[in-house]
Protein backbone atom coordinates (compact mmCIF):
# COMPACT_ATOMS: atom_id res chain seq x y z
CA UNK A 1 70.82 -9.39 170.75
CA UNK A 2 67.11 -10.93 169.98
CA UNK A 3 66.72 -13.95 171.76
CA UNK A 4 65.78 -17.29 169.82
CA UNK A 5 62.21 -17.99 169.16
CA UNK A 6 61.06 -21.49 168.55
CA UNK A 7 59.87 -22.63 165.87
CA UNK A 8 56.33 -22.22 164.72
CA UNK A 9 56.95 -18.62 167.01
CA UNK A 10 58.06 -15.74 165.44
CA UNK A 11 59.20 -12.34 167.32
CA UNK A 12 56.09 -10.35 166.69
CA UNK A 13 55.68 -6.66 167.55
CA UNK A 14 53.45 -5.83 170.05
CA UNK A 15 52.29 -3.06 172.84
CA UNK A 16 51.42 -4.17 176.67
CA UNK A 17 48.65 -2.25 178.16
CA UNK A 18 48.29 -1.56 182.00
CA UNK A 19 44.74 -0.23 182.55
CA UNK A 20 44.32 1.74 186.05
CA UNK A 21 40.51 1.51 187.15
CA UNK A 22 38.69 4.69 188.84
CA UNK A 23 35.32 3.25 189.38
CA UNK A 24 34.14 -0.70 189.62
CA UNK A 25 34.19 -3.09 186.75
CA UNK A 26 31.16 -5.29 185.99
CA UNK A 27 32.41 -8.17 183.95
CA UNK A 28 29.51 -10.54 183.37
CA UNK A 29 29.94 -14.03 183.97
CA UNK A 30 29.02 -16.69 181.54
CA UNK A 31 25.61 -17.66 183.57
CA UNK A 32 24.67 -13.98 182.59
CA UNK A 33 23.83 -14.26 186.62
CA UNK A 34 23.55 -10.47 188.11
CA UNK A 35 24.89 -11.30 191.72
CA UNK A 36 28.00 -12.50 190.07
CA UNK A 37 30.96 -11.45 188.65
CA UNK A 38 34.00 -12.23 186.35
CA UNK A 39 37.53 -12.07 186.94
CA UNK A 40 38.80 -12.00 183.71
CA UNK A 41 38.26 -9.65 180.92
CA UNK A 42 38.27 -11.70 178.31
CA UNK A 43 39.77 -11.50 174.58
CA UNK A 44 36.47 -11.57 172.88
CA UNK A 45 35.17 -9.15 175.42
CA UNK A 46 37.88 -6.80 174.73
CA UNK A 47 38.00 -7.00 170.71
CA UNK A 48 34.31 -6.10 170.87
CA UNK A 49 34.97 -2.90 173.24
CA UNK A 50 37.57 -1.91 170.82
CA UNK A 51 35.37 -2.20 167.84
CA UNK A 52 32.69 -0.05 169.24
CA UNK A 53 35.37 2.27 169.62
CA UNK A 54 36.84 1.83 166.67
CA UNK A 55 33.28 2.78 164.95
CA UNK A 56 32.71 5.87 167.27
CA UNK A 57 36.02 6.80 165.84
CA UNK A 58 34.57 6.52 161.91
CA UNK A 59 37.34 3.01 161.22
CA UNK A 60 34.88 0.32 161.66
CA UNK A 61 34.93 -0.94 158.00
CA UNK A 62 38.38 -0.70 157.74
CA UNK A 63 38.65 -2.08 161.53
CA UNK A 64 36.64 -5.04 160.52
CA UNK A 65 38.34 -5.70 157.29
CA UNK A 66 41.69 -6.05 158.18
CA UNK A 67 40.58 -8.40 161.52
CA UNK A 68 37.45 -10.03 162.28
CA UNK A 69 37.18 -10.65 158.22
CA UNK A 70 40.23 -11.42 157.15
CA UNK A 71 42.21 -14.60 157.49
CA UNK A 72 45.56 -12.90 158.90
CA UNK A 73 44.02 -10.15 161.44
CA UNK A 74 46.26 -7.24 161.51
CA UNK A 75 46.03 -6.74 165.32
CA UNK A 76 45.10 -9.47 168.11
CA UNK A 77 44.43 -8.92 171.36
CA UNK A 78 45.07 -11.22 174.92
CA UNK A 79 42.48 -11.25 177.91
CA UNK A 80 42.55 -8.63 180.16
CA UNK A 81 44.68 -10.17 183.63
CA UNK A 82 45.09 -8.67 187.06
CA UNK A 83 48.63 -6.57 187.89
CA UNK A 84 49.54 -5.14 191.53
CA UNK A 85 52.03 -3.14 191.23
CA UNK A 86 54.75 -3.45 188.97
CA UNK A 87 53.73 -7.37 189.30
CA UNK A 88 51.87 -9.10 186.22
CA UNK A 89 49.58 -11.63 186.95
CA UNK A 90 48.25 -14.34 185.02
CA UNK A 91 46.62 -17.84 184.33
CA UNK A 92 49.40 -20.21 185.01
CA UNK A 93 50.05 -22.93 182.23
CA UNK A 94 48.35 -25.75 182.84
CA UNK A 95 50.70 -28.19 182.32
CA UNK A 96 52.59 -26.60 185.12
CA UNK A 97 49.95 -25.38 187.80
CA UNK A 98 49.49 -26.20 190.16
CA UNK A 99 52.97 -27.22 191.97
CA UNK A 100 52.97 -30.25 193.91
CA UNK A 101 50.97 -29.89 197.14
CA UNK A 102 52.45 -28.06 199.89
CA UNK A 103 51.66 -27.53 203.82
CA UNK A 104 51.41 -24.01 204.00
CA UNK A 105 50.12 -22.74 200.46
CA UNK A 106 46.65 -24.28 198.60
CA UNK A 107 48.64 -24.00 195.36
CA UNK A 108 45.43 -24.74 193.81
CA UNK A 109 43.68 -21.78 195.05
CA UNK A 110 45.45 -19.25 192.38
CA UNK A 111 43.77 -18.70 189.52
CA UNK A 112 45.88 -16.08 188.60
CA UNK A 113 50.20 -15.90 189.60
CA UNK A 114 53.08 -13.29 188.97
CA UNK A 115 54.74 -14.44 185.16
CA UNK A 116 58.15 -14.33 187.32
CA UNK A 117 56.45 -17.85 188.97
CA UNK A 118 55.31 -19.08 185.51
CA UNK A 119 59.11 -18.40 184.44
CA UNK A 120 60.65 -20.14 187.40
CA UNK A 121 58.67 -23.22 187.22
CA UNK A 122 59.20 -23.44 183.92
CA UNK A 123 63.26 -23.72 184.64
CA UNK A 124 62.40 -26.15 187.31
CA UNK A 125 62.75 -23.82 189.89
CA UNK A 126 60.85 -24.90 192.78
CA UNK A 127 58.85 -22.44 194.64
CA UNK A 128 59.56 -21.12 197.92
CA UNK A 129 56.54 -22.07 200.29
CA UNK A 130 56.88 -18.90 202.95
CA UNK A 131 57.43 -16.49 200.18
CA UNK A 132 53.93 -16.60 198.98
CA UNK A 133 50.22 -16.60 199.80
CA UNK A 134 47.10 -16.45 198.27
CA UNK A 135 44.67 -13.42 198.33
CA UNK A 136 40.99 -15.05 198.71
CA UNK A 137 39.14 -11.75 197.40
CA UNK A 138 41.30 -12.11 193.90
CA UNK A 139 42.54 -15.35 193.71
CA UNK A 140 45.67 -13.87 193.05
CA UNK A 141 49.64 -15.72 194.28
CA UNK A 142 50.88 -12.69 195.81
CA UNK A 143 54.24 -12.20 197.92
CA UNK A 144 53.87 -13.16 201.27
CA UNK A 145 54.95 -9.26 201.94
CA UNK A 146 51.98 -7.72 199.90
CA UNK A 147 50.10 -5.74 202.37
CA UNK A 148 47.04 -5.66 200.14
CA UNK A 149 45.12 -7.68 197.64
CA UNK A 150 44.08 -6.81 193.98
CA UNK A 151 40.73 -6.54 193.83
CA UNK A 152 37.66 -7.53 195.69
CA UNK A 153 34.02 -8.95 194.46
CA UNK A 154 31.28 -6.29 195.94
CA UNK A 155 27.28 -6.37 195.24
CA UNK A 156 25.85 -3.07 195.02
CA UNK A 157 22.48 -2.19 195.21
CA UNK A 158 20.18 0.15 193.46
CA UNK A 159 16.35 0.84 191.81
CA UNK A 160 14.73 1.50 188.75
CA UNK A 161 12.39 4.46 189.42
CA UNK A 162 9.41 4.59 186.27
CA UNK A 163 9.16 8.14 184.85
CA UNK A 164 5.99 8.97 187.06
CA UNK A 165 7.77 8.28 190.30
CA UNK A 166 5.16 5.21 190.89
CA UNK A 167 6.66 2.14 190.19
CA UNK A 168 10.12 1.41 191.90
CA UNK A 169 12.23 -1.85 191.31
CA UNK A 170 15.11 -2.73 193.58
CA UNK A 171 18.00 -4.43 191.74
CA UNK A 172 21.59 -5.80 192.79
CA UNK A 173 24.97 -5.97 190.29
CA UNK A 174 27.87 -7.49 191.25
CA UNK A 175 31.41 -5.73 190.42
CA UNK A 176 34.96 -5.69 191.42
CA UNK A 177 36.52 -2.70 193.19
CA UNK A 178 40.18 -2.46 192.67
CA UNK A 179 43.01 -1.35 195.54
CA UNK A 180 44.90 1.16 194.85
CA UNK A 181 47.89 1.05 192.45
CA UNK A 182 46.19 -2.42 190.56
CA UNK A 183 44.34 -2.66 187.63
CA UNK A 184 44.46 -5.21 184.43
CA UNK A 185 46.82 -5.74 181.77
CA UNK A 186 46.63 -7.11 177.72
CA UNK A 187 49.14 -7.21 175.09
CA UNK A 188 48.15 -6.56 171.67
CA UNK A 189 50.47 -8.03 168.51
CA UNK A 190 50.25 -6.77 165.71
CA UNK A 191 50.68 -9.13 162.63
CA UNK A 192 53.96 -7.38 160.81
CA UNK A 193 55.67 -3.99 160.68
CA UNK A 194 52.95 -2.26 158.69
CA UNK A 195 50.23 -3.26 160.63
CA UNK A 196 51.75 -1.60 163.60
CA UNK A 197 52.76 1.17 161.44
CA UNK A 198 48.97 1.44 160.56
CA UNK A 199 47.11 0.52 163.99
CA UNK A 200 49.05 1.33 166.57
CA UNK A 201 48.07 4.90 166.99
CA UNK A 202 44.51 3.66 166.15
CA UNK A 203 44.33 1.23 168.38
CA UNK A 204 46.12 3.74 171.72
CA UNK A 205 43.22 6.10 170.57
CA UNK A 206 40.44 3.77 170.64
CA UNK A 207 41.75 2.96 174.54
CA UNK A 208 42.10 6.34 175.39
CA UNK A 209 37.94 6.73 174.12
CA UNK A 210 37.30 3.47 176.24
CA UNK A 211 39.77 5.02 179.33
CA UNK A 212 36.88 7.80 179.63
CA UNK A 213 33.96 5.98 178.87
CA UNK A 214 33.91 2.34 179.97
CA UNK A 215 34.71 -1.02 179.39
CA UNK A 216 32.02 -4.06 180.36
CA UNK A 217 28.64 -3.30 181.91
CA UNK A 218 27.02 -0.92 183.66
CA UNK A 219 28.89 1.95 181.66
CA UNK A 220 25.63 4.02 181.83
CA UNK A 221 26.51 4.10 186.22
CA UNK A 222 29.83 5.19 185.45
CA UNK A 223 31.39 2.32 185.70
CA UNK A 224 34.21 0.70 184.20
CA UNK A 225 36.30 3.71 183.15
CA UNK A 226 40.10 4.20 183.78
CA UNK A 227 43.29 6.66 184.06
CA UNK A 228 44.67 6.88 180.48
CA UNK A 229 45.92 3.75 179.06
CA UNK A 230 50.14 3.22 180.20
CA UNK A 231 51.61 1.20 176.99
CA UNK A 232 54.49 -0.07 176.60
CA UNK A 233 55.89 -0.91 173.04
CA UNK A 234 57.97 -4.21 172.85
CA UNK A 235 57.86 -7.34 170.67
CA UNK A 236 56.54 -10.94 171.79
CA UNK A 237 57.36 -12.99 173.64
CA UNK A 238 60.25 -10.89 175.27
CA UNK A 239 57.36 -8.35 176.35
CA UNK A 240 56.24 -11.26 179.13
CA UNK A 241 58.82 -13.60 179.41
CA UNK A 242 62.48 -14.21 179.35
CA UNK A 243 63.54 -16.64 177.02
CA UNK A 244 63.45 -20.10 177.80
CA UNK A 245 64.98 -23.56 177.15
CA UNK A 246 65.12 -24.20 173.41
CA UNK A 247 65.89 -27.87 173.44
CA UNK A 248 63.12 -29.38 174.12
CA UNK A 249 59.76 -29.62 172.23
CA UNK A 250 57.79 -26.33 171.97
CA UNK A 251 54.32 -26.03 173.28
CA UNK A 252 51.88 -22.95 172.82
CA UNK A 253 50.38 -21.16 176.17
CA UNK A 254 47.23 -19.44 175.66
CA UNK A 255 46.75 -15.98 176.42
CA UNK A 256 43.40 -15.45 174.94
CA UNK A 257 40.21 -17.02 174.09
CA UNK A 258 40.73 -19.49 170.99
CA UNK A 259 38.48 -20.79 168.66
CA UNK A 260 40.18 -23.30 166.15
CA UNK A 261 40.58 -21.94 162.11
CA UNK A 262 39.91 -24.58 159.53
CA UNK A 263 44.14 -24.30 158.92
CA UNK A 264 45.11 -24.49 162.87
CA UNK A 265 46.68 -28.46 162.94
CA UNK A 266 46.79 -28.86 166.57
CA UNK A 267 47.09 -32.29 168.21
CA UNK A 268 44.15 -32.64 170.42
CA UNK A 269 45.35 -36.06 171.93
CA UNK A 270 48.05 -34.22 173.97
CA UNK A 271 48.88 -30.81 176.07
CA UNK A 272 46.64 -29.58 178.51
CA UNK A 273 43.45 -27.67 177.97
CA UNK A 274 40.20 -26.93 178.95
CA UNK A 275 36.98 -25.44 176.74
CA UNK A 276 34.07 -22.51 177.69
CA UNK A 277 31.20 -21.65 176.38
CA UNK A 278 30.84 -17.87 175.64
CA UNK A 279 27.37 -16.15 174.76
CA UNK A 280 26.14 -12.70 175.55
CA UNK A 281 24.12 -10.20 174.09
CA UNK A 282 24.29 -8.10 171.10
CA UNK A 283 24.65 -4.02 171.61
CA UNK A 284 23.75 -2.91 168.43
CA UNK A 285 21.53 0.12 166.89
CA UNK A 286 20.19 -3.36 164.44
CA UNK A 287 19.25 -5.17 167.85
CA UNK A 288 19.81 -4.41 171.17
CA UNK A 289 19.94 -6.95 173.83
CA UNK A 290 19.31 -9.70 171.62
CA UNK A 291 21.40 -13.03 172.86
CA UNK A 292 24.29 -14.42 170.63
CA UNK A 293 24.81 -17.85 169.00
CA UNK A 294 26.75 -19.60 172.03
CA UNK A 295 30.63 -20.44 171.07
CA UNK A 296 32.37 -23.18 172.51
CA UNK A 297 36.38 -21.67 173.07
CA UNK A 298 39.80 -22.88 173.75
CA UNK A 299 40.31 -21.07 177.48
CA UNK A 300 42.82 -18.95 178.91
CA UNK A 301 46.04 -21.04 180.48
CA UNK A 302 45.44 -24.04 178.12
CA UNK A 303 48.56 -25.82 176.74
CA UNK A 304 48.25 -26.81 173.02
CA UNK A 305 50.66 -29.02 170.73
CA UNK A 306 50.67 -27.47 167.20
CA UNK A 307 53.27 -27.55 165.15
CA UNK A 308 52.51 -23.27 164.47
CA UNK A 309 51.38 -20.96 166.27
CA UNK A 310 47.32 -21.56 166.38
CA UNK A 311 46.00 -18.74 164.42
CA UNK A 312 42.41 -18.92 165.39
CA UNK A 313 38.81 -17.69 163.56
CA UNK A 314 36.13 -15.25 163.63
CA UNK A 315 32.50 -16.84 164.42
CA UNK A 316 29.69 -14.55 163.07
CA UNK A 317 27.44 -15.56 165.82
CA UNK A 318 24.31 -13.03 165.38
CA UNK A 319 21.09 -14.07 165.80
CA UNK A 320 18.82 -15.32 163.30
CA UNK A 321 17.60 -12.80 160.53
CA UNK A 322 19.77 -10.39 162.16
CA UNK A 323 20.46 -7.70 159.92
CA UNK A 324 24.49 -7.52 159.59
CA UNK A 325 26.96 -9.89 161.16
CA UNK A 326 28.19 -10.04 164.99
CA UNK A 327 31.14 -11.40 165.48
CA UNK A 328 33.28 -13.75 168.04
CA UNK A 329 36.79 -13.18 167.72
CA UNK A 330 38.91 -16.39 168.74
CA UNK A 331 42.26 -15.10 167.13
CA UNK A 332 44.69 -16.74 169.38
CA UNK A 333 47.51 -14.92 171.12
CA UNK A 334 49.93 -17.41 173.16
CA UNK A 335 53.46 -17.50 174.25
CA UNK A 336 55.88 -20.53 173.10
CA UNK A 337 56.80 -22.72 176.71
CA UNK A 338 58.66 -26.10 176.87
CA UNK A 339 56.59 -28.92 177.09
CA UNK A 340 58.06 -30.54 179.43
CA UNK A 341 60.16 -27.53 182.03
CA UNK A 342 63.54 -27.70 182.80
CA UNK A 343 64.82 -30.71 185.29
């Protein structure tokens, strides 16, 4: 039996993506800053990889059409969040995280935690303080019994060499390295049966073409590849979480990047949010390297009150008299949760 939905959620197919890293990740921060690194892959990120592969693959009119330009998107796509294991982590709801303050775990030191804690708070299910602990390297809640972390933040060295051998020029990139059997995870939904019907084999290929060669920076070192994409075929939200309480009023949890459509009626007086600024640079054969109109997004773990699911927009943020659009994809992709959890 399907399990009830709220309202202003509707059971929407979907596929969850676990992503198994052979070599390191660079994920560039926001400060663009070399020595640093990202923890999140994040949605906008990730619907740009896909589109590159998507126009390697000869679909990136028809790739375009159906999501960055149109007001429904066909397919929409979460951040990319940290999994040991068979364990899912994510960015807690804010509303709910941190837990009040215990003795023996900084609650406030996760950035990420298993969706089996986001389910139990959510039922009022206090945590239990020995069965947990936080893994510095990752920020990640992990069972007290883990014997290793998810991944670690590593600065590697290395020098651009001039074609004559003469000039040499020492750099440094920051990456994460990943333990073994951990990696990063996304859902994608699709927007109805035929759009699944049409991109889901699409969309598997265009992972397997990023699987072999890279997602983020630093592709060019090798970096950023994976084992073949493992997907698993499901519908929202029963993919992530088991169903909830009904009764009370319905909030939205973010699981991507959001940037508000014109249509979106969300009540910015309550829930719980907070706002980044993306950039970046453009990778294109019209401009390379050229730095994008800055966007100012709904973040991952927010809480908003809308009466619908928020839909989200499309920025075109290329720079001036560039010669076709770039765009910023803040489609949002959230899970319904109770405003207020169980008592």
């Amino acid at each position: 039996m399907a399990s009830a939905v709220p309202v202003g959620h509707r059971s929407t197919s979907s596929v969850l993506v676990r992503l198994r890293p052979t070599s390191p990740w660079r994920i560039g921060p926001d400060s663009g800053d070399p020595d640093r690194v990202d923890r999140i892959y994040h949605s906008d990120s990730l619907y740009s990889a896909i589109t590159s592969a998507m126009a390697r693959l000869g679909m990136l009119d028809e790739w375009l059409g159906e999501t960055a330009r149109a007001e429904e998107p066909a397919v929409r796509v979460s951040s990319c969040f940290p999994f040991c294991g068979d364990t899912l982590l994510v960015v807690p709801p804010r509303h709910i995280w941190p837990p009040l303050a215990s003795s023996k775990v900084r609650w406030k030191g996760a950035r990420f935690v298993p969706l089996t804690v986001v389910e139990s708070l959510l039922a009022g299910r206090p945590l239990a303080e020995d069965g947990w602990a936080i893994d510095g390297p990752s920020e990640c809640l992990l069972p007290a019994s883990a014997s290793a972390g998810v991944f670690r933040a590593s600065v590697r060295s290395g020098a651009a060499v001039d074609r004559t051998g003469e000039g040499v020029a020492p750099f440094s990139t920051a990456c994460l390295e990943f333990t073994s059997g951990s990696g990063l995870w996304f859902v994608a939904a699709f927007s109805c049966d035929a759009a699944s019907e049409r991109w889901r084999e699409r969309l598997h290929a265009a992972l397997r073409l990023l699987a072999d060669s890279g997602f983020g920076g630093e592709r060019s070192r090798g970096w950023g590849r994976a084992e073949m994409p493992e997907i698993v075929e499901g519908t929202l939200p029963d993919l992530l979480l088991k169903p909830g309480d009904q009764t009370t009023e319905t909030a939205h949890w973010m699981l991507s990047l959001f940037h508000p459509a014109e249509y979106d009626v969300v009540d910015w007086e309550r829930g719980n949010y907070s706002v980044t600024t993306r950039s970046g640079r453009v990778e294109s054969e019209g401009g390379w390297g050229e730095t994008k109109k800055p966007t100012r997004m709904v973040a991952e773990g927010s809480v908003l009150i809308s009466p619908s699911e928020p839909r989200g927009s499309a920025a075109d943020v290329a720079p001036g008299n560039f010669p076709h659009p770039v765009y910023r994809v803040g489609f949002g992709l959230s899970l319904p949760v109770p405003l207020r959890p169980a008592s």
